[in-house]
PDB file of N, CA and C in Angstrom:
ATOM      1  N   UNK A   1       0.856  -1.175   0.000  1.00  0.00           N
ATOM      2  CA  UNK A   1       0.000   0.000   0.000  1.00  0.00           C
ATOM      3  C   UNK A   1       0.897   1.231   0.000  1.00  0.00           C
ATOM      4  N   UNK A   2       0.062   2.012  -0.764  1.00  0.00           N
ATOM      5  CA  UNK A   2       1.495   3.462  -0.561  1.00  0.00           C
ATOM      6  C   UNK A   2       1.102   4.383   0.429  1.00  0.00           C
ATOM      7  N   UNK A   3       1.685   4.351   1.710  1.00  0.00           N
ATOM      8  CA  UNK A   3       1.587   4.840   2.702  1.00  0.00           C
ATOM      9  C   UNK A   3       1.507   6.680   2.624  1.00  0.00           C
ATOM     10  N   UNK A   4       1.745   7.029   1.095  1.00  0.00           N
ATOM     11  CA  UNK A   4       1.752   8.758   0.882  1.00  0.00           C
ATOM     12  C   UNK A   4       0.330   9.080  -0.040  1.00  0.00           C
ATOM     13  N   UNK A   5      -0.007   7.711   0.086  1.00  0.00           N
ATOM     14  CA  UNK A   5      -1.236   7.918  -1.138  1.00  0.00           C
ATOM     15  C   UNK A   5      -2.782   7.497  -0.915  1.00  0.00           C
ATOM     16  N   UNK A   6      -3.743   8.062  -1.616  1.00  0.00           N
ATOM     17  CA  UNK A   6      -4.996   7.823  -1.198  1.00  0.00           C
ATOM     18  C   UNK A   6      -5.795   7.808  -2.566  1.00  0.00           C
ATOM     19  N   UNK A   7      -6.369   6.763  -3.118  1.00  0.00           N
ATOM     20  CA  UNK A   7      -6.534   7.021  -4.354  1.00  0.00           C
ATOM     21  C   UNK A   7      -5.812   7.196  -5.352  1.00  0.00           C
ATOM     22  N   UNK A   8      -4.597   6.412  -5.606  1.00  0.00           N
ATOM     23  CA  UNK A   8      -3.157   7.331  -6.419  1.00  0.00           C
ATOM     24  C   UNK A   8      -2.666   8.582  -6.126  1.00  0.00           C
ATOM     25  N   UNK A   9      -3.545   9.210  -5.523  1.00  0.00           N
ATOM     26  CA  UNK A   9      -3.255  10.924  -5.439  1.00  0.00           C
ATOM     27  C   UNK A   9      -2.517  11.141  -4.297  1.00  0.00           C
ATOM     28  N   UNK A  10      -1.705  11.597  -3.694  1.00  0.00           N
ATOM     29  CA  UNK A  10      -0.064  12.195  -3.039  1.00  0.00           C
ATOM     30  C   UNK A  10      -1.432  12.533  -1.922  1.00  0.00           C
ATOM     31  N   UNK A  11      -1.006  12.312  -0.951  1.00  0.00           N
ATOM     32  CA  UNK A  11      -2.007  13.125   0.389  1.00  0.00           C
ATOM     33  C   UNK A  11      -1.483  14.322   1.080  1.00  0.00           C
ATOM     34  N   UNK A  12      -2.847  14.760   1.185  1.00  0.00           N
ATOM     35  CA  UNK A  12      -1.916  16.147   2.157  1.00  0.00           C
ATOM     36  C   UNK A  12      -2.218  16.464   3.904  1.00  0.00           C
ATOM     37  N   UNK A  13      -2.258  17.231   4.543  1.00  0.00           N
ATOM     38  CA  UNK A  13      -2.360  16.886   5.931  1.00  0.00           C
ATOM     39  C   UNK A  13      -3.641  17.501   5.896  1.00  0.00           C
ATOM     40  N   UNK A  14      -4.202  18.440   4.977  1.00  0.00           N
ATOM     41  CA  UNK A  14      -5.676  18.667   5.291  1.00  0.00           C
ATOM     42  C   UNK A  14      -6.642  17.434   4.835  1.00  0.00           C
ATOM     43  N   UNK A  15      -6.265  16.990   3.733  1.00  0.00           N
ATOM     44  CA  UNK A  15      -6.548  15.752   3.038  1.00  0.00           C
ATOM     45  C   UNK A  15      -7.430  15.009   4.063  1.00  0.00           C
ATOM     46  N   UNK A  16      -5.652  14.444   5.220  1.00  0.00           N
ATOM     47  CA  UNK A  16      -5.786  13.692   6.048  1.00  0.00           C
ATOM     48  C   UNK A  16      -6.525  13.827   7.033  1.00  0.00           C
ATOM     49  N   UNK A  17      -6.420  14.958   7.636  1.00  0.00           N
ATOM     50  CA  UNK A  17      -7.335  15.508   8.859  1.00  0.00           C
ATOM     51  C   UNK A  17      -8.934  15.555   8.843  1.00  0.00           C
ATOM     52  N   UNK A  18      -8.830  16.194   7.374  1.00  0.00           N
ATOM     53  CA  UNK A  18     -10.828  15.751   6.777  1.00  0.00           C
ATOM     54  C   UNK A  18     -11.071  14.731   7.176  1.00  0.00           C
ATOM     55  N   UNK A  19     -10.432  13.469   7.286  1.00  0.00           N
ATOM     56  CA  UNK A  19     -10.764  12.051   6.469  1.00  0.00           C
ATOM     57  C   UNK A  19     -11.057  11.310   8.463  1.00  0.00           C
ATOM     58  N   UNK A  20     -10.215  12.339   9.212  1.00  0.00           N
ATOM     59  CA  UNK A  20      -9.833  11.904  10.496  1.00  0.00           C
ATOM     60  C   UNK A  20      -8.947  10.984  11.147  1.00  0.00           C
ATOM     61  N   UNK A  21      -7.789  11.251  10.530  1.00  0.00           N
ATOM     62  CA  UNK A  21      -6.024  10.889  10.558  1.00  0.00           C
ATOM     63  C   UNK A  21      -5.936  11.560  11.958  1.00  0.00           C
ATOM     64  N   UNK A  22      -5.444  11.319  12.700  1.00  0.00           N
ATOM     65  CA  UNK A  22      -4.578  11.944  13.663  1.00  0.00           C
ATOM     66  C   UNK A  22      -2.941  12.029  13.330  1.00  0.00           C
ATOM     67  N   UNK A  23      -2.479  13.150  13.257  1.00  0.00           N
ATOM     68  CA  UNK A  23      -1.194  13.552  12.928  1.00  0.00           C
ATOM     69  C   UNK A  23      -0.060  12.898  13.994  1.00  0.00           C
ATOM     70  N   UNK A  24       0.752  12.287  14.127  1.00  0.00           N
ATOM     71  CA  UNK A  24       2.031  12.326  15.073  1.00  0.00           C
ATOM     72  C   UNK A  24       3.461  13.028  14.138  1.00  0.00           C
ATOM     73  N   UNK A  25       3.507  14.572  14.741  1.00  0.00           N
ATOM     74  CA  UNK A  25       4.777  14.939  14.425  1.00  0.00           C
ATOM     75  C   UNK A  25       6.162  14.270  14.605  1.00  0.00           C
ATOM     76  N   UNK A  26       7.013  14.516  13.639  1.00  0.00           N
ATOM     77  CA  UNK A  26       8.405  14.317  13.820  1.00  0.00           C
ATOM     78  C   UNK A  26       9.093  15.676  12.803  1.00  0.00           C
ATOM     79  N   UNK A  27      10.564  15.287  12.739  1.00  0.00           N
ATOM     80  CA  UNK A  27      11.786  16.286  12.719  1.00  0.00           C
ATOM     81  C   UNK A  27      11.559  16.405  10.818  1.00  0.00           C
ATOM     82  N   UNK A  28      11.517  15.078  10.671  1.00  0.00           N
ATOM     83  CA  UNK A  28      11.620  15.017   8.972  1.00  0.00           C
ATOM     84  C   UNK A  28      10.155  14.361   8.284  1.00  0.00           C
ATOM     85  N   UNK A  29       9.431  13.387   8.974  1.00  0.00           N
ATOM     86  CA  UNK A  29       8.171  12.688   8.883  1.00  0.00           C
ATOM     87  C   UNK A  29       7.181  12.726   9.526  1.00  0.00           C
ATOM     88  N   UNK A  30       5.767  13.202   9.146  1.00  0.00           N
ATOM     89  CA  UNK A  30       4.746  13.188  10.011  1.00  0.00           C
ATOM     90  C   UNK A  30       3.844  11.847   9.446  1.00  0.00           C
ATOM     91  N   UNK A  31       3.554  11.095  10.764  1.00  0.00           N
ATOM     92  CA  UNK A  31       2.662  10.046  10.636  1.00  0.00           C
ATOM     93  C   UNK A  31       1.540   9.914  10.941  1.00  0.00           C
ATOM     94  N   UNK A  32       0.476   9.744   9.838  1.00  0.00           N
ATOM     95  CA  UNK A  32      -0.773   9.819  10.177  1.00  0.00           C
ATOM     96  C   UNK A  32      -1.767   8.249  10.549  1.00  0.00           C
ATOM     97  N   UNK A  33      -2.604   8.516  11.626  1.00  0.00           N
ATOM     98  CA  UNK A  33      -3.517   7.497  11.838  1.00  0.00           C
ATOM     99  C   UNK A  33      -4.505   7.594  11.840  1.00  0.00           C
ATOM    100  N   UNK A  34      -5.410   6.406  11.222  1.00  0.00           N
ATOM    101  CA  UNK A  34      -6.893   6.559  11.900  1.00  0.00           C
ATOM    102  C   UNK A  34      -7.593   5.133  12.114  1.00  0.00           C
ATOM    103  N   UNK A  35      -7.786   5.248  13.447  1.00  0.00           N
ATOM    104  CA  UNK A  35      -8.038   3.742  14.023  1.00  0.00           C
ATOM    105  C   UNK A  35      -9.366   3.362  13.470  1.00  0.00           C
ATOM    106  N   UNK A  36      -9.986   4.105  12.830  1.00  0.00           N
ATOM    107  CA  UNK A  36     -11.332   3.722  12.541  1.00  0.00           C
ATOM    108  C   UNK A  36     -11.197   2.432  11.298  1.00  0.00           C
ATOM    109  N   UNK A  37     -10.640   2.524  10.864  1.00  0.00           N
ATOM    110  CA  UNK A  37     -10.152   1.641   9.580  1.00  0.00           C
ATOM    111  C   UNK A  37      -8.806   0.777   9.905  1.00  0.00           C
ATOM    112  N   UNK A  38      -8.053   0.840  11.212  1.00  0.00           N
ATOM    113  CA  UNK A  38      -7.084   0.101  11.040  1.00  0.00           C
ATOM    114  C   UNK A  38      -7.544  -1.185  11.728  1.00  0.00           C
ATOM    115  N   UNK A  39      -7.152  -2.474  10.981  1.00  0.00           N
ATOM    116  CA  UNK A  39      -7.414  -3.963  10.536  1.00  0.00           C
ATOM    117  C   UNK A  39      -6.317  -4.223  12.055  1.00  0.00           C
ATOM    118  N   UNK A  40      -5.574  -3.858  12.732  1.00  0.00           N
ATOM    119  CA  UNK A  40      -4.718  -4.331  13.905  1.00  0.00           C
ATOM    120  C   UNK A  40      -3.786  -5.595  13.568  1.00  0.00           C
ATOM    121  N   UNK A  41      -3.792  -6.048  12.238  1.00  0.00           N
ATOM    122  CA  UNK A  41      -2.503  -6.460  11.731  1.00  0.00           C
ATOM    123  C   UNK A  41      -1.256  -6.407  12.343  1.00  0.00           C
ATOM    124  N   UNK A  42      -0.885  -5.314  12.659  1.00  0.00           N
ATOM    125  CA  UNK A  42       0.647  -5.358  13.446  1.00  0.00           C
ATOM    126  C   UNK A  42       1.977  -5.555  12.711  1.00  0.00           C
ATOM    127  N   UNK A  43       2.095  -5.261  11.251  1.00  0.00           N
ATOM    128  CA  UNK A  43       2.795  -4.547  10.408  1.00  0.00           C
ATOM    129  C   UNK A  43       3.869  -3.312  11.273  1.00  0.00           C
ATOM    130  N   UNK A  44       2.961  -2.679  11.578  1.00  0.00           N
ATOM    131  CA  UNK A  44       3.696  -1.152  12.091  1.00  0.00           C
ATOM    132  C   UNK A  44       4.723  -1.569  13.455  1.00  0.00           C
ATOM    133  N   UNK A  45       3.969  -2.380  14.641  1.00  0.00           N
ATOM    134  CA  UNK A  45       4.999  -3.203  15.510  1.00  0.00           C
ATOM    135  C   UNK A  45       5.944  -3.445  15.856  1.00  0.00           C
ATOM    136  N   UNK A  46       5.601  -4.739  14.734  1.00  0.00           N
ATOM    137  CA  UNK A  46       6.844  -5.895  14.045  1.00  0.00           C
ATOM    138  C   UNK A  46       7.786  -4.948  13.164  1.00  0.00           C
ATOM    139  N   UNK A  47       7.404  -3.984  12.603  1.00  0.00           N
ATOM    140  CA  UNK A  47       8.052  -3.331  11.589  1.00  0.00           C
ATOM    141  C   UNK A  47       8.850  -2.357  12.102  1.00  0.00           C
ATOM    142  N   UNK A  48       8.690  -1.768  12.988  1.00  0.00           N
ATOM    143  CA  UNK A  48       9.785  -1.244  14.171  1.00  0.00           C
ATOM    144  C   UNK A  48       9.079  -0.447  15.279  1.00  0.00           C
ATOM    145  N   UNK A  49       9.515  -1.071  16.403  1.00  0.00           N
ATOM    146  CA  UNK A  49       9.049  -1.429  17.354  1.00  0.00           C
ATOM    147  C   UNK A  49       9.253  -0.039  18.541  1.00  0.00           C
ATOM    148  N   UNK A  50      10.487   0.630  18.169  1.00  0.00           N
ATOM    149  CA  UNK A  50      10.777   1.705  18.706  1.00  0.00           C
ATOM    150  C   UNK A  50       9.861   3.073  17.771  1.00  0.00           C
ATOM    151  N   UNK A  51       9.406   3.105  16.580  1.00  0.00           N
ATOM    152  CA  UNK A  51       8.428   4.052  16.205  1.00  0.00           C
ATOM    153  C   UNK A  51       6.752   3.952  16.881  1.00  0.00           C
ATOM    154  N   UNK A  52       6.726   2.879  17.030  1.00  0.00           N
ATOM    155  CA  UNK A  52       5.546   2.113  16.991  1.00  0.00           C
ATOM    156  C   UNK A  52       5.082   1.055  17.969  1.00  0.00           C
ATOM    157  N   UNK A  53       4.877   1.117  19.391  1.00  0.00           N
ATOM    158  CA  UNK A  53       4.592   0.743  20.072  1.00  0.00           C
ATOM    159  C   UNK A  53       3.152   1.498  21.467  1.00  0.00           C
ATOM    160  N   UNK A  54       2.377   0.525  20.810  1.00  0.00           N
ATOM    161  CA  UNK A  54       1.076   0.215  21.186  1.00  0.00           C
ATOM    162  C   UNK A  54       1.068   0.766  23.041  1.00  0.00           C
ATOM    163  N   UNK A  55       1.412   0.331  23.758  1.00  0.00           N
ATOM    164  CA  UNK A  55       1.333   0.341  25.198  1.00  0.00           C
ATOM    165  C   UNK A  55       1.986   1.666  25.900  1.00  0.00           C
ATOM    166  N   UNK A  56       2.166   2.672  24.934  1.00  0.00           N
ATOM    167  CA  UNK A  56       3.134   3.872  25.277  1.00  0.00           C
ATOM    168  C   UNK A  56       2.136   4.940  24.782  1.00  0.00           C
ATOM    169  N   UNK A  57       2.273   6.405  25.167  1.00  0.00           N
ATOM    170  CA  UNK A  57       1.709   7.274  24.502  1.00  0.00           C
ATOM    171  C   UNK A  57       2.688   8.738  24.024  1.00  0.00           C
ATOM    172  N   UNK A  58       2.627   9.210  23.382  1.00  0.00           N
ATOM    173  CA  UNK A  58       1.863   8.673  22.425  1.00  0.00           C
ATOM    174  C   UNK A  58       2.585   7.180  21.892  1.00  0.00           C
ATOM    175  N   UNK A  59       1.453   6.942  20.708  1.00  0.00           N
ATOM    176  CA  UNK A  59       2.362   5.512  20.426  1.00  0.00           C
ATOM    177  C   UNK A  59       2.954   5.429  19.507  1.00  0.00           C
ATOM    178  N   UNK A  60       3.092   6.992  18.554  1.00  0.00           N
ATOM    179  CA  UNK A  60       3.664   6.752  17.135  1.00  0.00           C
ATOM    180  C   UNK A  60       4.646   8.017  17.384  1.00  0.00           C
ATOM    181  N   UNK A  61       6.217   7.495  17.664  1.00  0.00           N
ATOM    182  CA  UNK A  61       7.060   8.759  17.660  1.00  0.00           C
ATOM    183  C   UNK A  61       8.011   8.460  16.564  1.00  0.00           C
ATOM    184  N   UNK A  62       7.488   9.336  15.837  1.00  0.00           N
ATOM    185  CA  UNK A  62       8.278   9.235  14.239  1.00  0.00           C
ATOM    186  C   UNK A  62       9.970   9.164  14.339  1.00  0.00           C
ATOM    187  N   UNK A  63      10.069  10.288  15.458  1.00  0.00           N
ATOM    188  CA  UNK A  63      11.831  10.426  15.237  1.00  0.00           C
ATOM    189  C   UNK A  63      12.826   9.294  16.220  1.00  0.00           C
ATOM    190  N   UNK A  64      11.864   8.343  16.425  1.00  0.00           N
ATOM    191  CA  UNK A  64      12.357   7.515  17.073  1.00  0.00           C
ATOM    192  C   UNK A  64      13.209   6.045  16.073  1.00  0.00           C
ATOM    193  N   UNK A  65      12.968   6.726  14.228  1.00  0.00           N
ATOM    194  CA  UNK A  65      13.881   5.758  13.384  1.00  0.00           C
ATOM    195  C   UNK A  65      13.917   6.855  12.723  1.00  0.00           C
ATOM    196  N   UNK A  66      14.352   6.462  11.292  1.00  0.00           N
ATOM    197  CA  UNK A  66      14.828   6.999  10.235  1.00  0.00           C
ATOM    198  C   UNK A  66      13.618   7.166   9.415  1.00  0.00           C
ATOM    199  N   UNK A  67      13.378   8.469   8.743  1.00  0.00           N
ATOM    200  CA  UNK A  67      12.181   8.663   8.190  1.00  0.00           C
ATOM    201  C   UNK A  67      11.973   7.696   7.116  1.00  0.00           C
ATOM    202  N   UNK A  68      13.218   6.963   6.384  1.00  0.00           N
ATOM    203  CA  UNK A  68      12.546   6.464   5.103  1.00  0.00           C
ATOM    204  C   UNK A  68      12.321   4.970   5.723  1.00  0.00           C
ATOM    205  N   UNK A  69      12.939   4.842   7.133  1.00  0.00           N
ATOM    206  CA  UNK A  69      11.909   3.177   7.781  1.00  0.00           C
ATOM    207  C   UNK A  69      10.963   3.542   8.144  1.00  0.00           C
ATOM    208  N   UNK A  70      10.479   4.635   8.652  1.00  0.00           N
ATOM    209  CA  UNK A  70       9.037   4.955   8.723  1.00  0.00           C
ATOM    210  C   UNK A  70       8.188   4.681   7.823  1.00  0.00           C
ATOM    211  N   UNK A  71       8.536   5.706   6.687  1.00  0.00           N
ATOM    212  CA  UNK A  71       7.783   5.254   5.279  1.00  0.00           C
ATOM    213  C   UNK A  71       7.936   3.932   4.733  1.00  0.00           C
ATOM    214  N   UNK A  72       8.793   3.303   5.089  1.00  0.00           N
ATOM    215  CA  UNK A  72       8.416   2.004   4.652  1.00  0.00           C
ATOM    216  C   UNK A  72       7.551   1.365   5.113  1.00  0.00           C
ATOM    217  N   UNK A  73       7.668   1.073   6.433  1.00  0.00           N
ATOM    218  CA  UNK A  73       6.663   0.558   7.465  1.00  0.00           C
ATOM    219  C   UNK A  73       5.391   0.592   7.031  1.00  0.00           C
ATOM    220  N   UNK A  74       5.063   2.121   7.299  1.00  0.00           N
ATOM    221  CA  UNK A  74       3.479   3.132   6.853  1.00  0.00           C
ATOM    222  C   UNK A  74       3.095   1.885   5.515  1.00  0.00           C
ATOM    223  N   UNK A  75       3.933   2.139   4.733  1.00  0.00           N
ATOM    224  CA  UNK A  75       3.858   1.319   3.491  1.00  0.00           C
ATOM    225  C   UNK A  75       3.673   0.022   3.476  1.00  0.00           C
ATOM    226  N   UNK A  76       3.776  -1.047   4.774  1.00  0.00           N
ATOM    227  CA  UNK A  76       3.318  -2.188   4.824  1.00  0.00           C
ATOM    228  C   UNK A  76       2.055  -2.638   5.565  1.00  0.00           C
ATOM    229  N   UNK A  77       1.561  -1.298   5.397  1.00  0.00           N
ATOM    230  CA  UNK A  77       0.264  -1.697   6.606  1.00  0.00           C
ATOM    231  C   UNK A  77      -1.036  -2.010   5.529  1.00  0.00           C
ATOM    232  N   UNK A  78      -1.668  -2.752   5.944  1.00  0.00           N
ATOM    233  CA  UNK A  78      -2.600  -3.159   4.175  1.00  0.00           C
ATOM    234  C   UNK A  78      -4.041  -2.607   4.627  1.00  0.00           C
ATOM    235  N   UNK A  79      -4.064  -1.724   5.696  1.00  0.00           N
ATOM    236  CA  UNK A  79      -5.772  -1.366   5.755  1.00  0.00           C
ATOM    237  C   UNK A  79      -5.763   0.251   5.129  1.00  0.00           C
ATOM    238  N   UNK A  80      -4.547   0.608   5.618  1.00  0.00           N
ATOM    239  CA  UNK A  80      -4.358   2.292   5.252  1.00  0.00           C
ATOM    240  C   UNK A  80      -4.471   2.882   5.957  1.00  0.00           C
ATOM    241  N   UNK A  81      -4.513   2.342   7.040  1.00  0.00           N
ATOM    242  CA  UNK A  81      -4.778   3.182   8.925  1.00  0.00           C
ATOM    243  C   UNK A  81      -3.396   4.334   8.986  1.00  0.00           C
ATOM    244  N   UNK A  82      -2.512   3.994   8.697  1.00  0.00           N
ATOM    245  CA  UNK A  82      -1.444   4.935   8.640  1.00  0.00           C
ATOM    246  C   UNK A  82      -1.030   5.547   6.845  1.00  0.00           C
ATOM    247  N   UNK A  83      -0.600   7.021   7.235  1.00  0.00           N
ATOM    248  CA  UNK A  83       0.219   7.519   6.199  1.00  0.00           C
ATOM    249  C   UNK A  83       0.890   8.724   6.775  1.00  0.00           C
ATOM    250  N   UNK A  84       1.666   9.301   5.776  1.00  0.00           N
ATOM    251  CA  UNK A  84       2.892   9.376   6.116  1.00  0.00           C
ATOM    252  C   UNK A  84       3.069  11.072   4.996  1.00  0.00           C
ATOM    253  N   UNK A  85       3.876  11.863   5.480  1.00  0.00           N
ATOM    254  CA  UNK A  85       4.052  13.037   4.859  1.00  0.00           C
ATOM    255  C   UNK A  85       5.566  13.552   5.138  1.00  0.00           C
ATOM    256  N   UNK A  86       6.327  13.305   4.163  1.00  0.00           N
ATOM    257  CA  UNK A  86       7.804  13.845   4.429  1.00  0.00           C
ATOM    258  C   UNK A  86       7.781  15.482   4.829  1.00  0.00           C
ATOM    259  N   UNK A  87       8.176  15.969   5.848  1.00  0.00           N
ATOM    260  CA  UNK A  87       8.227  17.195   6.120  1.00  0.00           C
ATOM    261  C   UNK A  87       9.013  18.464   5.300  1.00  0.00           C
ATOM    262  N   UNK A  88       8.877  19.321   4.238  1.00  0.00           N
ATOM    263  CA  UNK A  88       9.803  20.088   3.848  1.00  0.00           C
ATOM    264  C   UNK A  88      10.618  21.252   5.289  1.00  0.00           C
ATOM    265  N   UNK A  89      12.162  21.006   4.653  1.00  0.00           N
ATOM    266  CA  UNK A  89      12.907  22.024   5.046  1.00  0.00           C
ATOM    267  C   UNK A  89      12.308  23.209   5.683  1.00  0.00           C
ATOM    268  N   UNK A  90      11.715  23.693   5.244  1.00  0.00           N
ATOM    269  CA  UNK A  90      11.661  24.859   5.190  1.00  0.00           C
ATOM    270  C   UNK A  90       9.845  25.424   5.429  1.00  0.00           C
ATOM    271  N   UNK A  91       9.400  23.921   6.112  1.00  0.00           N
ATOM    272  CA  UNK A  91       7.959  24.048   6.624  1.00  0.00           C
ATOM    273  C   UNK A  91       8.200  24.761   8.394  1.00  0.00           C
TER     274      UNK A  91
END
């Protein structure tokens, strides 16, 4: 699944927020959720465990890996509960 995409189309954070994503900031990647649709698979987890752990709050701290294992991750989740927005420089 492409964790930047919704419909083929590139997502944006208003996009996301309409849709009811909850944002978790980071330095270079912001990760979006929305539990309403996430399948609890456990992709994100297993997939690294220090971004993404369930029993902590918050539970999604982006700068806790490398943004492009983030986006990968985001990218293995198959319901679409998460996505993902590389942060510009100069935002």
């Amino acid at each position: 699944m492409d964790g930047n995409k919704i419909n083929g189309q590139e997502v944006t954070r208003e996009l996301l927020e309409q849709k009811g994503y909850k944002r978790y900031r980071g330095e270079n990647i912001d990760i979006y959720y929305d539990k309403n649709i996430c399948a609890h698979i456990g992709n994100c987890v297993r997939g690294n465990p220090e971004i993404f752990e369930v029993g902590r709050r918050p539970w999604i701290i982006p700068d806790n890996g490398s943004e492009k294992n983030a986006a990968f991750v985001v990218d293995t989740c198959p319901s679409g509960a998460l996505k993902y927005i590389f942060r510009k420089e100069d935002a």
